[in-house]
C-alpha atoms as a PDB file:
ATOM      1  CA  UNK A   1     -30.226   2.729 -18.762  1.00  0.00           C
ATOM      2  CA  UNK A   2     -29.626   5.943 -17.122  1.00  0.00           C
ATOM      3  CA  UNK A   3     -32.767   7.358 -18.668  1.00  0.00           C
ATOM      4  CA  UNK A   4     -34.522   4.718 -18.037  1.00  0.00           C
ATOM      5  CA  UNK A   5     -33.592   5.031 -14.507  1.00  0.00           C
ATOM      6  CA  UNK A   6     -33.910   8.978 -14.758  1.00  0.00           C
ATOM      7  CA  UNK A   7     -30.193   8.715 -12.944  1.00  0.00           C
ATOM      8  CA  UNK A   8     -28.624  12.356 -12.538  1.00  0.00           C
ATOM      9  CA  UNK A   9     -26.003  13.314 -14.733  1.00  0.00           C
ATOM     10  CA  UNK A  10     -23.418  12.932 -12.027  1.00  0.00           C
ATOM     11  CA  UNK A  11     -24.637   9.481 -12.166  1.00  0.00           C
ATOM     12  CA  UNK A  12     -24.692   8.854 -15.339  1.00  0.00           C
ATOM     13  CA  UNK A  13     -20.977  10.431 -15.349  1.00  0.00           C
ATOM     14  CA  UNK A  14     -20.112   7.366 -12.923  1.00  0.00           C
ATOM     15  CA  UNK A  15     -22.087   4.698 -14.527  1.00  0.00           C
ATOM     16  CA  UNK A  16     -20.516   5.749 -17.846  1.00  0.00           C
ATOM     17  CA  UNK A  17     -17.202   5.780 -16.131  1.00  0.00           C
ATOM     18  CA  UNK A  18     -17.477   2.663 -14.257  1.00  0.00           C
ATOM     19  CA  UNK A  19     -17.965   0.752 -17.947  1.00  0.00           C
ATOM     20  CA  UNK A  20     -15.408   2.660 -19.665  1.00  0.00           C
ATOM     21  CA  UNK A  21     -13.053   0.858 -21.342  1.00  0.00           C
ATOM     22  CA  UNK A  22     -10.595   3.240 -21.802  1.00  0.00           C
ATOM     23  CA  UNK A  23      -8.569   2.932 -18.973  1.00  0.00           C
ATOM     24  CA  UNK A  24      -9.782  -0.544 -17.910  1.00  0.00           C
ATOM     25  CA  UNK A  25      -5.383  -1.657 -18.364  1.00  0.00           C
ATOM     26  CA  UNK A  26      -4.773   1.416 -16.059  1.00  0.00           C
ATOM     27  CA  UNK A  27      -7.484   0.061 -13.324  1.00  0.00           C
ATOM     28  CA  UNK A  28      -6.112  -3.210 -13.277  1.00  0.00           C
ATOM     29  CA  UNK A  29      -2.735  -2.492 -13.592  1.00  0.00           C
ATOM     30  CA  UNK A  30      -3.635   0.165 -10.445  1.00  0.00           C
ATOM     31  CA  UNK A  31      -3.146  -2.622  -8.137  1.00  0.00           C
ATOM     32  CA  UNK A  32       0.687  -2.752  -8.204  1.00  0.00           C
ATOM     33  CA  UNK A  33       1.541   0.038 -10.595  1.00  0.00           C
ATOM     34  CA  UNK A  34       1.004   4.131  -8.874  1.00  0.00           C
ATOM     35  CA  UNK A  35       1.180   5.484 -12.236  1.00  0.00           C
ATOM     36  CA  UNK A  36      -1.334   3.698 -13.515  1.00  0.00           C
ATOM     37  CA  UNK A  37      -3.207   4.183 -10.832  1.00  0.00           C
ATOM     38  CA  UNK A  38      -2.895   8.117 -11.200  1.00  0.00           C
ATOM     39  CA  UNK A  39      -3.349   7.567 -14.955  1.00  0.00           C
ATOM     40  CA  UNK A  40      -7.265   6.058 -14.205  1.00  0.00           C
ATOM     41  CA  UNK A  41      -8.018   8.222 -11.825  1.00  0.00           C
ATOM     42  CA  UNK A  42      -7.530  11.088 -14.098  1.00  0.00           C
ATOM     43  CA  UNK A  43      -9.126   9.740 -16.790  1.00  0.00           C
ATOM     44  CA  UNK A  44     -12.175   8.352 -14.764  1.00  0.00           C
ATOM     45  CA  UNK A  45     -12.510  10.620 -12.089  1.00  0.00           C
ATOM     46  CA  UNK A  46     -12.063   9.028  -8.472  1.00  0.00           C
ATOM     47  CA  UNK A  47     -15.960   7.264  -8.060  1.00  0.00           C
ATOM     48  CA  UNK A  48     -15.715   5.608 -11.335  1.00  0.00           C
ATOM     49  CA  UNK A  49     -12.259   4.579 -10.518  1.00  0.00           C
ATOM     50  CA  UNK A  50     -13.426   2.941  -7.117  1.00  0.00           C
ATOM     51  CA  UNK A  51     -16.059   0.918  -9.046  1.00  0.00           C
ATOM     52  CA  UNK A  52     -13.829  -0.304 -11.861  1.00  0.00           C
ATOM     53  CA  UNK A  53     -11.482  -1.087  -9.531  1.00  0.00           C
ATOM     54  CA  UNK A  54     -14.197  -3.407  -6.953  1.00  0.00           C
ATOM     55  CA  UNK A  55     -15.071  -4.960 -10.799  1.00  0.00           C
ATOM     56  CA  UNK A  56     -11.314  -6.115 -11.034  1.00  0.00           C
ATOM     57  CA  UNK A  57     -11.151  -7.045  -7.662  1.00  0.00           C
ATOM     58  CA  UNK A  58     -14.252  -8.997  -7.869  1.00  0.00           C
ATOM     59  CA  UNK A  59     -13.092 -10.629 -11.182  1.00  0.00           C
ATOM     60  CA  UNK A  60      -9.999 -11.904 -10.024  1.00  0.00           C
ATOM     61  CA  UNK A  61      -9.594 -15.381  -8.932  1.00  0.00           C
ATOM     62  CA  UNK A  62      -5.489 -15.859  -8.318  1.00  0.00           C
ATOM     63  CA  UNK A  63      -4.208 -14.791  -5.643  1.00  0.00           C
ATOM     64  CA  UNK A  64      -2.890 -12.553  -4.295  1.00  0.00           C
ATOM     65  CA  UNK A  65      -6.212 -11.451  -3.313  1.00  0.00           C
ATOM     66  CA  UNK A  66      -7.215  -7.915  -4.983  1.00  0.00           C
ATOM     67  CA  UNK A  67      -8.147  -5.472  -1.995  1.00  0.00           C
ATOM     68  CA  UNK A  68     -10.391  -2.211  -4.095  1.00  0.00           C
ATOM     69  CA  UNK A  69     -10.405  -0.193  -0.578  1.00  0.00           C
ATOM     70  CA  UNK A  70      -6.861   0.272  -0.600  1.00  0.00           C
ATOM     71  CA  UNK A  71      -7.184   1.850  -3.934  1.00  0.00           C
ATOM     72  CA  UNK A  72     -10.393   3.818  -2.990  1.00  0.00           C
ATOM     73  CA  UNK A  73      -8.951   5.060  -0.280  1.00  0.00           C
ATOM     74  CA  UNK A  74      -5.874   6.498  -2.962  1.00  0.00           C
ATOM     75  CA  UNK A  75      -7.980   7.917  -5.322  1.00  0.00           C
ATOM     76  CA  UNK A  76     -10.101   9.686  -2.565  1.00  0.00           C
ATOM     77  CA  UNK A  77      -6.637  11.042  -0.732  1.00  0.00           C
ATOM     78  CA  UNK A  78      -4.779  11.924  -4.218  1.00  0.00           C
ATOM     79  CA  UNK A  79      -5.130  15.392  -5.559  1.00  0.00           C
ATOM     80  CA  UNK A  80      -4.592  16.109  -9.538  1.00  0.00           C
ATOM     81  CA  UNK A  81      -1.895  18.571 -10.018  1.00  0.00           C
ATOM     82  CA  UNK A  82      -1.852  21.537 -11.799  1.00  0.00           C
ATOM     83  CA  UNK A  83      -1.366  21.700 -15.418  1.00  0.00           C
ATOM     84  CA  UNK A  84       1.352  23.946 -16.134  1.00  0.00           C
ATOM     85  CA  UNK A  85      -0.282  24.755 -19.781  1.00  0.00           C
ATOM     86  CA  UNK A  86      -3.372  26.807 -20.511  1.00  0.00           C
ATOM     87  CA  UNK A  87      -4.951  28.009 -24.005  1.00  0.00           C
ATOM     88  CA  UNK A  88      -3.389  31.227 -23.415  1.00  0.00           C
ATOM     89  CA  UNK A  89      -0.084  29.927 -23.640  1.00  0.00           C
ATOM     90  CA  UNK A  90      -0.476  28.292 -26.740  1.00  0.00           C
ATOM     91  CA  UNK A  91      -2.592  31.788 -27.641  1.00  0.00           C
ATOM     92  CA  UNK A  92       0.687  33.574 -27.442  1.00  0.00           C
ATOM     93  CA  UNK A  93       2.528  31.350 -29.281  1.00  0.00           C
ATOM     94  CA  UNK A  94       0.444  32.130 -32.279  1.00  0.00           C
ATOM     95  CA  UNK A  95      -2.328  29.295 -32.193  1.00  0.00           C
ATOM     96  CA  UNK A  96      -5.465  30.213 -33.038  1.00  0.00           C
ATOM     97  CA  UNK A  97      -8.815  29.701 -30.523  1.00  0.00           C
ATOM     98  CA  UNK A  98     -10.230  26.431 -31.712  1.00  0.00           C
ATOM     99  CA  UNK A  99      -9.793  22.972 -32.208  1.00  0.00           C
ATOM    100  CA  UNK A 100      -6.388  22.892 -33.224  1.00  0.00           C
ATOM    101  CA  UNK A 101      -5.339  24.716 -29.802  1.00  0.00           C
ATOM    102  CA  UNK A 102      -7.630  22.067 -28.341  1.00  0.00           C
ATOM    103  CA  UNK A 103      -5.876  19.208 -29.837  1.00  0.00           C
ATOM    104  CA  UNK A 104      -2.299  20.509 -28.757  1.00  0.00           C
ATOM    105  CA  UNK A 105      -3.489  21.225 -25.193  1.00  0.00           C
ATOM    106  CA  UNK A 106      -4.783  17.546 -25.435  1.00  0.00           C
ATOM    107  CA  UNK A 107      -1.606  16.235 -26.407  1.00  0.00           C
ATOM    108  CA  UNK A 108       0.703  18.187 -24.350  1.00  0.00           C
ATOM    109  CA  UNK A 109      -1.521  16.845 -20.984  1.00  0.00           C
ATOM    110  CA  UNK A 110      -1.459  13.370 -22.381  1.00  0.00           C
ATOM    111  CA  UNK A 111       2.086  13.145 -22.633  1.00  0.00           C
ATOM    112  CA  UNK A 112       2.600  15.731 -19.307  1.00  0.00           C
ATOM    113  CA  UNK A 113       0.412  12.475 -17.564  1.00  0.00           C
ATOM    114  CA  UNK A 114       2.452  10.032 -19.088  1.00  0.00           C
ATOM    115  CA  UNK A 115       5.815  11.679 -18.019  1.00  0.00           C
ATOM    116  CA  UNK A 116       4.095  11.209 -14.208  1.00  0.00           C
ATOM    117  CA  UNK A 117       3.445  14.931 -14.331  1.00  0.00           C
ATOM    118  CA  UNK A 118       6.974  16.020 -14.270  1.00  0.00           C
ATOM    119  CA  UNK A 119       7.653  18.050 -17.133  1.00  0.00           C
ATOM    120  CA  UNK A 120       7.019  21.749 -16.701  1.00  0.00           C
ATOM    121  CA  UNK A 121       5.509  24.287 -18.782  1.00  0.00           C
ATOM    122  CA  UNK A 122       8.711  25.300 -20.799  1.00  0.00           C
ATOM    123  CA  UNK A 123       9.348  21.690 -21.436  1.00  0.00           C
ATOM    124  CA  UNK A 124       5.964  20.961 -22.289  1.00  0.00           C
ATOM    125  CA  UNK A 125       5.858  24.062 -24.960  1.00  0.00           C
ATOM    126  CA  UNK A 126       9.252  23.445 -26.274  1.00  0.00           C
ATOM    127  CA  UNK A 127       7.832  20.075 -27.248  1.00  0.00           C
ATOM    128  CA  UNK A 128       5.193  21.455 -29.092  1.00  0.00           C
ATOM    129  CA  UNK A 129       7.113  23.852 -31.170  1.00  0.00           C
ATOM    130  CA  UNK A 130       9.255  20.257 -32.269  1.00  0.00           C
END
């Protein structure tokens, strides 16, 4: 569709973003639940987040009634922090450059996000030399 449409690639970015499924739980979930709500918006970016979140709104029939511009309005204000961990960390801990040190940056963000962004970079590299 987006070459059909000759849509930018920041568009297609948002139209591919807007259909993910990968954090549809997160979006809907956004609605009383901050984490998950910073969770999508990571994982989405902030415009695709808005437009999953008018999908859920609009595809919702119980009340209470689903309002999408309070949670535009979040992911606009929030601001990502920091991640404590770069590939030179892991560098100096003896990982190679590659997909392995790819992998355990991956897995050390995913579980820094889960942990609501709390643990800090000697946590986070203690847990991967366990």
């Amino acid at each position: 569709m987006a070459a059909k449409l000759k849509m930018s690639n920041a568009e297609t970015q948002r139209l591919q973003g807007a259909v993910d499924p990968s954090a549809r739980g997160d979006v809907h979930d956004a609605f009383t639940d901050r984490a998950a709500a910073e969770r999508a918006i990571m994982a989405l970016g902030a415009r695709a987040f808005e437009d999953q979140a008018r999908l859920a709104a609009a595809s919702e029939t119980a009340p209470p009634p689903r309002d999408w511009r309070l949670l535009a309005q979040f992911a606009a204000e929030w601001k990502e922090p920091d991640f404590p961990v770069s590939g030179g960390d892991l560098i100096l801990m003896g990982y190679e450059p590659g997909p392995m040190l790819g992998d355990a940056l991956d897995e050390l963000k995913a579980h820094w996000i889960a942990e609501r962004f709390e643990p800090s970079k000697d946590e986070l590299l203690a847990r991967l030399k366990h």
